[in-house]
N, C-alpha and C. Protein backbone atom coordinates (compact mmCIF):
# COMPACT_ATOMS: atom_id res chain seq x y z
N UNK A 1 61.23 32.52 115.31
CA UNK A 1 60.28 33.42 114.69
C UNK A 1 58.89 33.13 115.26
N UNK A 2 58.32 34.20 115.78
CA UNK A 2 56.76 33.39 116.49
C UNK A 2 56.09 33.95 115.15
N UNK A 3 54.36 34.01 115.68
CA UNK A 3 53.60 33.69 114.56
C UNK A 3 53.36 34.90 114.10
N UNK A 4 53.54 36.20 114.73
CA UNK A 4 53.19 37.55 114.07
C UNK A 4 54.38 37.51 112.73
N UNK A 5 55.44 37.42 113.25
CA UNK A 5 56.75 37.32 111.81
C UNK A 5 56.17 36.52 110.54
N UNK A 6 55.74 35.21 111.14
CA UNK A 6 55.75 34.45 110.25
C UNK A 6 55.14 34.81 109.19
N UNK A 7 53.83 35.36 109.81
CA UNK A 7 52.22 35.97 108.58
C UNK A 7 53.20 37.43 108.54
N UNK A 8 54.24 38.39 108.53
CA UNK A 8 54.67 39.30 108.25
C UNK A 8 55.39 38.53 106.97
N UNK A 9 55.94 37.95 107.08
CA UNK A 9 56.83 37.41 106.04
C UNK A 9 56.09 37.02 105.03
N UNK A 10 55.08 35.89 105.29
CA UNK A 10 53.68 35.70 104.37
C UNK A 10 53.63 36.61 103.59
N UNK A 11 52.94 37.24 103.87
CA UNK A 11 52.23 39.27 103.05
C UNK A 11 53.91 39.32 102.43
N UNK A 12 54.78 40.01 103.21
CA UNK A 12 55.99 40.57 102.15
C UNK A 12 56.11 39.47 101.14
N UNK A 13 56.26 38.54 101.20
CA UNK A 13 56.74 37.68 100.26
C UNK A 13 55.88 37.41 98.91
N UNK A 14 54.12 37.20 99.01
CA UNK A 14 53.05 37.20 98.31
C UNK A 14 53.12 38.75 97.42
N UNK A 15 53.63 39.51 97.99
CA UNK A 15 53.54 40.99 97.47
C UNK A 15 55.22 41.19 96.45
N UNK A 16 55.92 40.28 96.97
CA UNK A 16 57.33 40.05 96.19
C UNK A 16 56.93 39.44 95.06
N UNK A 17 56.60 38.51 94.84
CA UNK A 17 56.45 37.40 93.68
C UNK A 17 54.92 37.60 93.27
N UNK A 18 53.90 38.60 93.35
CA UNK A 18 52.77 38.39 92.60
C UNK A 18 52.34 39.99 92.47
N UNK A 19 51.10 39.84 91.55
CA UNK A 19 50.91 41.50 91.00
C UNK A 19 49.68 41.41 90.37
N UNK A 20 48.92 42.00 91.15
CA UNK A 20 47.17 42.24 91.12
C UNK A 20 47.70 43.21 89.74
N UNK A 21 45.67 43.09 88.66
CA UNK A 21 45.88 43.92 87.84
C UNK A 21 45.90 45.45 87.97
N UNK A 22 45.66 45.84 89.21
CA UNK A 22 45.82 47.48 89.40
C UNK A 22 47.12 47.83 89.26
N UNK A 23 47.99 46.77 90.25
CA UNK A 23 49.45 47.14 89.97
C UNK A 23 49.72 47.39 89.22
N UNK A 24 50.15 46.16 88.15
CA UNK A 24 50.32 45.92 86.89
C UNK A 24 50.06 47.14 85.95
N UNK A 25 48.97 47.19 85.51
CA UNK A 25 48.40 48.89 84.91
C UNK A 25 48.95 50.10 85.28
N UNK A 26 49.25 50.10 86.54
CA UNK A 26 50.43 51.40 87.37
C UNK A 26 51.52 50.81 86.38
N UNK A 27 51.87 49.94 86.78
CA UNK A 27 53.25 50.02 85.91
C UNK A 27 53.40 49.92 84.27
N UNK A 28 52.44 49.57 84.06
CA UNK A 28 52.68 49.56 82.64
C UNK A 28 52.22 51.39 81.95
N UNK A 29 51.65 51.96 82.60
CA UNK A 29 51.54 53.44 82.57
C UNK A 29 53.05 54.47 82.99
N UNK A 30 53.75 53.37 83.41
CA UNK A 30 54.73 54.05 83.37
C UNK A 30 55.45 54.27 85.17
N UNK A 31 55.29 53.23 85.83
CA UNK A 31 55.27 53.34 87.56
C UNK A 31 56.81 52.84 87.53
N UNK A 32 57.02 51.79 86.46
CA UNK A 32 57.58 50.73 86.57
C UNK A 32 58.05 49.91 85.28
N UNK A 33 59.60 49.72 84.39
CA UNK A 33 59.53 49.22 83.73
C UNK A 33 59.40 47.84 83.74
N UNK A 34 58.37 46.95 83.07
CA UNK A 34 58.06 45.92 83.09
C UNK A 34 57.34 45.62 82.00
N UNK A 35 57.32 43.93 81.56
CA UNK A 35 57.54 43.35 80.45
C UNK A 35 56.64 42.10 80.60
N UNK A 36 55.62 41.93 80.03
CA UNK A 36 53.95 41.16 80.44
C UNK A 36 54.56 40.16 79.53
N UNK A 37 54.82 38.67 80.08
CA UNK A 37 54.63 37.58 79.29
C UNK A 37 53.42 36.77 78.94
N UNK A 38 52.82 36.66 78.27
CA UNK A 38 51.66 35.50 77.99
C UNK A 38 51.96 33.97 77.98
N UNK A 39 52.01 33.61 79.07
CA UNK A 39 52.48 31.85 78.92
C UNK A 39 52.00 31.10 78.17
N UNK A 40 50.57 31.26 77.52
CA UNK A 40 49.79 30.48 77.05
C UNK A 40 49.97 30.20 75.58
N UNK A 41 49.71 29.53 74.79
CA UNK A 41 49.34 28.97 73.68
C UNK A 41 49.35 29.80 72.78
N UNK A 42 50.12 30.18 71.34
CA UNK A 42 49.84 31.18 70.25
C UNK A 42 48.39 31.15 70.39
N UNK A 43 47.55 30.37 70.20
CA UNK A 43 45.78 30.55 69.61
C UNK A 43 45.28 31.06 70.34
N UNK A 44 45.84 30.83 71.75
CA UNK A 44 44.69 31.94 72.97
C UNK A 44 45.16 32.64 73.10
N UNK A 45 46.75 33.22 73.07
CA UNK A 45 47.26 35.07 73.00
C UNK A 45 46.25 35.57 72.04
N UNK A 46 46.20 34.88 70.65
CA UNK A 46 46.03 35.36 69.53
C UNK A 46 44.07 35.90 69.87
N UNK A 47 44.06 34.99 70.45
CA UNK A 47 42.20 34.91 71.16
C UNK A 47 41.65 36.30 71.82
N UNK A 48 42.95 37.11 72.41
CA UNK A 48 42.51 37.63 73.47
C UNK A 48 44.07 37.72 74.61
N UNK A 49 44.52 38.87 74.55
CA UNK A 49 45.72 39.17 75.50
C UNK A 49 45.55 40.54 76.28
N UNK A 50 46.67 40.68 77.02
CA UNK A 50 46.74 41.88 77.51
C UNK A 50 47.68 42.86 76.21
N UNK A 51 47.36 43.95 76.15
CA UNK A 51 48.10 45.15 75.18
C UNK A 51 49.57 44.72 75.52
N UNK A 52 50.33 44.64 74.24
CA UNK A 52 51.75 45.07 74.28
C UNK A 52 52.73 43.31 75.33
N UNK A 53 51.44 42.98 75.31
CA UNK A 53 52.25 41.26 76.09
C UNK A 53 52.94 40.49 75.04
N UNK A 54 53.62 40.00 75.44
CA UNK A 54 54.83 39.00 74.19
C UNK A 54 54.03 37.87 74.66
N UNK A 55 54.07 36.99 72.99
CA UNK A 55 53.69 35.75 73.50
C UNK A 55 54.80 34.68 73.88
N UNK A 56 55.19 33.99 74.94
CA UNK A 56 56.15 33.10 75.20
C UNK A 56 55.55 31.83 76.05
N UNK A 57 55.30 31.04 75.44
CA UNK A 57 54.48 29.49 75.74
C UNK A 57 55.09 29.19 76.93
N UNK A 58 54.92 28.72 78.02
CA UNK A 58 55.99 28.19 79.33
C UNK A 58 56.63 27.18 78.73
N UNK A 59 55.95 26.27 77.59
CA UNK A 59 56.70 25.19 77.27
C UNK A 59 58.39 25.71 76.51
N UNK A 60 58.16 26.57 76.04
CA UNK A 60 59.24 27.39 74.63
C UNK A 60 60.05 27.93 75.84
N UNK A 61 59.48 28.37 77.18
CA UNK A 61 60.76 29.16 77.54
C UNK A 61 62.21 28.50 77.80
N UNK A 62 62.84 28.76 77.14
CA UNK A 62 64.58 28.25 77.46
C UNK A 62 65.78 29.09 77.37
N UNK A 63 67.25 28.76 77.16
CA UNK A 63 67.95 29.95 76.88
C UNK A 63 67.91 30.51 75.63
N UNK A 64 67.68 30.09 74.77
CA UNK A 64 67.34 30.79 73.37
C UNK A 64 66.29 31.67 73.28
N UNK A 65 65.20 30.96 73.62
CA UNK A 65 63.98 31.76 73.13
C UNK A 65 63.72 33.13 74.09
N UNK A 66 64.63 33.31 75.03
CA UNK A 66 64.48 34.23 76.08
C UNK A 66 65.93 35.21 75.76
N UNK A 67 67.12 34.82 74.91
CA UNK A 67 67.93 35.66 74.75
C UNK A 67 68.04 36.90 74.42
N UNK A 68 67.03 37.49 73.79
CA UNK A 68 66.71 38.77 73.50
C UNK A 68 66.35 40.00 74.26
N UNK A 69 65.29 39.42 75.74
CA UNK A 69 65.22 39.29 76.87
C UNK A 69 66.04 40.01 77.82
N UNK A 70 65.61 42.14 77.94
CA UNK A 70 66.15 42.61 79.06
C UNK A 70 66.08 41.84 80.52
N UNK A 71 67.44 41.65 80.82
CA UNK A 71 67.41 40.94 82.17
C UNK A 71 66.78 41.97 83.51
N UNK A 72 67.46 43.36 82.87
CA UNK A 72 67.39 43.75 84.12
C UNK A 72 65.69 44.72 84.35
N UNK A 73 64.88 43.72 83.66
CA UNK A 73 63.50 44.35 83.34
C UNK A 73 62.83 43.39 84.30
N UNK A 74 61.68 43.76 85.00
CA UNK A 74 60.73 43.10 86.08
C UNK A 74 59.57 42.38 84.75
N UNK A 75 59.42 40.64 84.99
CA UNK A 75 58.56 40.57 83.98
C UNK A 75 57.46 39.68 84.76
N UNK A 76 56.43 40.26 84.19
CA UNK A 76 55.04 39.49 84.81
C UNK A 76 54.40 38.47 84.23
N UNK A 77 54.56 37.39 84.48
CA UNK A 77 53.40 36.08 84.05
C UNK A 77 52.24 35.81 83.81
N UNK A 78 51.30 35.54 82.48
CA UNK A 78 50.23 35.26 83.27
C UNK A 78 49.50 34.29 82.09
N UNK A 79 48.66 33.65 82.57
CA UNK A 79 47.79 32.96 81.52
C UNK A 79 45.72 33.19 81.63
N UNK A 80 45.36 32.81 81.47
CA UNK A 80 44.00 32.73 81.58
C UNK A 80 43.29 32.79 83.46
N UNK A 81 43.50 32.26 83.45
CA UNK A 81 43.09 32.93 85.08
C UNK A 81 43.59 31.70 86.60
N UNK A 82 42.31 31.79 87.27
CA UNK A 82 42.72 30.87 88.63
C UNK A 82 42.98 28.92 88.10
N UNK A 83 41.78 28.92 86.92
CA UNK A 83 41.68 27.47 86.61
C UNK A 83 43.39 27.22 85.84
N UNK A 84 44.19 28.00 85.68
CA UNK A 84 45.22 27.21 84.62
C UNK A 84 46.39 27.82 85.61
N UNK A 85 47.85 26.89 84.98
CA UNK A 85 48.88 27.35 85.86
C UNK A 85 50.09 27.48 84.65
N UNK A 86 49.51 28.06 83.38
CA UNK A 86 50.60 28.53 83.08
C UNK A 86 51.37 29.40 83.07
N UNK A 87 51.13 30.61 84.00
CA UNK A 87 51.68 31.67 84.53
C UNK A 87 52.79 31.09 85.40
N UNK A 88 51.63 30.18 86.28
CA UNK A 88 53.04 29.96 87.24
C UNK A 88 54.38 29.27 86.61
N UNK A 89 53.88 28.24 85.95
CA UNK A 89 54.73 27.52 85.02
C UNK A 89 56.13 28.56 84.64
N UNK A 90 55.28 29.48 83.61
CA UNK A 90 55.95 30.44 83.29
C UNK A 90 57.10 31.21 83.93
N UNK A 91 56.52 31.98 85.31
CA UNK A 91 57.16 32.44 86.08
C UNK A 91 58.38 31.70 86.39
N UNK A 92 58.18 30.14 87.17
CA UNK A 92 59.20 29.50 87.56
C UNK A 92 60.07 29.28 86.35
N UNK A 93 59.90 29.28 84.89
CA UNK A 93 61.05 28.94 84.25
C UNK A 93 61.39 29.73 83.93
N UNK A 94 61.33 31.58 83.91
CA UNK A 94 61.59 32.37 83.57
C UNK A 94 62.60 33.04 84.80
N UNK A 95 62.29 32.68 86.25
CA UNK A 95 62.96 32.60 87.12
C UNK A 95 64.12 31.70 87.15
N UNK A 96 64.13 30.60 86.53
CA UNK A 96 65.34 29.40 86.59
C UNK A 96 66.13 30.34 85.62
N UNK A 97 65.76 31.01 84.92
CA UNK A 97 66.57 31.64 83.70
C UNK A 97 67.29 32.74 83.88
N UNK A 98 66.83 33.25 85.18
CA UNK A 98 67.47 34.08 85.92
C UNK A 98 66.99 35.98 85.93
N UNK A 99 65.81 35.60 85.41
CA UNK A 99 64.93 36.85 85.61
C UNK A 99 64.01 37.88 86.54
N UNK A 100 63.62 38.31 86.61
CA UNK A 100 63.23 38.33 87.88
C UNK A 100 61.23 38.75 87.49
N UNK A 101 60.90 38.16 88.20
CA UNK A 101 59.64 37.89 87.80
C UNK A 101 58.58 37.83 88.95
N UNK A 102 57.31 38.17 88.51
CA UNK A 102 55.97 38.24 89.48
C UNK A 102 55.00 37.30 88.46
N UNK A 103 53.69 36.80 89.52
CA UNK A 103 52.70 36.30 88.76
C UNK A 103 51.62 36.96 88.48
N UNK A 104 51.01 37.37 87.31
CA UNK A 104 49.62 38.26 87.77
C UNK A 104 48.41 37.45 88.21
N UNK A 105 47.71 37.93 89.29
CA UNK A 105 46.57 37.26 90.01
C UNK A 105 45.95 37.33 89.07
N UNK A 106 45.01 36.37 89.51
CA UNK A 106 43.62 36.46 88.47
C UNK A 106 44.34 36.49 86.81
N UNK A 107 44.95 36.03 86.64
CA UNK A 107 45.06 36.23 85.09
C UNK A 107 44.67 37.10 84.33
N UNK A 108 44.42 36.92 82.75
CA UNK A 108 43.77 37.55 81.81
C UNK A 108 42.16 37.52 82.65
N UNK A 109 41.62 36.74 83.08
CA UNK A 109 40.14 36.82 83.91
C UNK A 109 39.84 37.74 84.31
N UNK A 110 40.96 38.11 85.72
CA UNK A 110 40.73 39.07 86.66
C UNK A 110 41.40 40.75 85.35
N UNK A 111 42.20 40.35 84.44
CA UNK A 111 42.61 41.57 84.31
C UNK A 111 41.27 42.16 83.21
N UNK A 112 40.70 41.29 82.45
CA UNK A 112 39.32 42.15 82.34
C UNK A 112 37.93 42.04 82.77
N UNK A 113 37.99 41.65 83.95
CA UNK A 113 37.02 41.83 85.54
C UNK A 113 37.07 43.31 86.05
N UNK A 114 38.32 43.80 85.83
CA UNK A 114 38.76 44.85 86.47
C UNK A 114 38.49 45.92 85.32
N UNK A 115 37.97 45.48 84.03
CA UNK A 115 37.91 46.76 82.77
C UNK A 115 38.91 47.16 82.23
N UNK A 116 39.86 46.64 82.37
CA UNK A 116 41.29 47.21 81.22
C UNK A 116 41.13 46.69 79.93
N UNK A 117 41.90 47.04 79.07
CA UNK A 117 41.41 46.28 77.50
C UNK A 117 42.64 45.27 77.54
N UNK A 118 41.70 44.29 75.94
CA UNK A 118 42.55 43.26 75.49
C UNK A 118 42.69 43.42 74.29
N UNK A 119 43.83 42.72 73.30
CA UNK A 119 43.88 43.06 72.18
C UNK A 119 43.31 41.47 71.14
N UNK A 120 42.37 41.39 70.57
CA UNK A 120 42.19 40.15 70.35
C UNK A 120 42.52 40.30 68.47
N UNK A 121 43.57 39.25 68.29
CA UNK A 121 44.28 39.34 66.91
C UNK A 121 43.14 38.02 65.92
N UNK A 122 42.47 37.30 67.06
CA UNK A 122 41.77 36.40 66.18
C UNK A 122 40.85 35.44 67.69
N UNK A 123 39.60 35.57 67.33
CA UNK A 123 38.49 34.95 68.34
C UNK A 123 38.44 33.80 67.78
N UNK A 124 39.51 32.57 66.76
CA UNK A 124 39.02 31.33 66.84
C UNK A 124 40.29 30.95 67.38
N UNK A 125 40.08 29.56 67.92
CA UNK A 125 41.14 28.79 68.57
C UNK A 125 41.72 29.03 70.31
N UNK A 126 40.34 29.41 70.88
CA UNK A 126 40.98 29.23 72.08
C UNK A 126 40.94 28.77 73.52
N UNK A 127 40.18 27.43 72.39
CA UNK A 127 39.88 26.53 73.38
C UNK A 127 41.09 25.77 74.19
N UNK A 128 42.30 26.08 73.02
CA UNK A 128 43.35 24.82 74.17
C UNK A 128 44.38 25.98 74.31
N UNK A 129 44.22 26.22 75.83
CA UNK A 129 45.32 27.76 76.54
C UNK A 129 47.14 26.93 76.80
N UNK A 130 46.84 25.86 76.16
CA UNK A 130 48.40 25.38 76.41
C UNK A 130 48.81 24.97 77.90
N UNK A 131 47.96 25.37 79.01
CA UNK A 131 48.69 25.28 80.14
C UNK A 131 49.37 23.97 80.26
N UNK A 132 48.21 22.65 80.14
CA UNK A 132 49.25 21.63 80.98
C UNK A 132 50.61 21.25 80.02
């Protein structure tokens, strides 16, 4: 494989497994059925989420707590933004589980950077986002 493939593969692959908030919004308008997880912490969903996101902690994800869980639904990850990795967290155990899954860039950060709304159920407690 020389080096034009390689950075071809790069891009396809980054565009396989991740999902800017424009995407995301296409699909949740209806592009695309898909299913927004919140990795983070009940107190910071509760703080401030994306509309219509389930809350599922990366720590909680296992086979139980995910049984309910259309498989054959595309589900997106995400937590608070570039500083935390519980999206990714997320993603990868939601992937071990056999789902099929993207990360959203920029998190909740970038997704209201970009002006979409959030639904905030309660502005105390969200100082600890659960990631590590």
């Amino acid at each position: 494989m020389d080096e034009r493939d390689a950075q071809m593969r790069h891009y396809a692959d980054k565009l396989a497994w991740e999902i800017d908030a424009w995407d995301l919004k296409l699909a949740l308008d209806g592009a695309e059925p898909v299913t927004v997880i919140d990795a983070r912490s009940p107190a910071a969903y509760a703080a401030g989420h994306i509309p219509g996101a389930l809350n599922l902690p990366h720590r909680l994800m296992d086979a139980a707590s995910t049984a309910g869980l259309d498989r054959a639904r595309l589900y997106v990850s995400y937590c608070d933004g570039i500083g935390c990795n519980a999206s990714t967290k997320g993603a990868l155990n939601l992937l071990r589980l056999g789902f099929r899954v993207k990360e959203l860039i920029g998190g909740l950060d970038w997704w209201r950077r970009d002006g979409y709304p959030v639904t905030v159920d309660s502005p105390a407690g969200a100082d600890d986002c659960g990631c590590g």
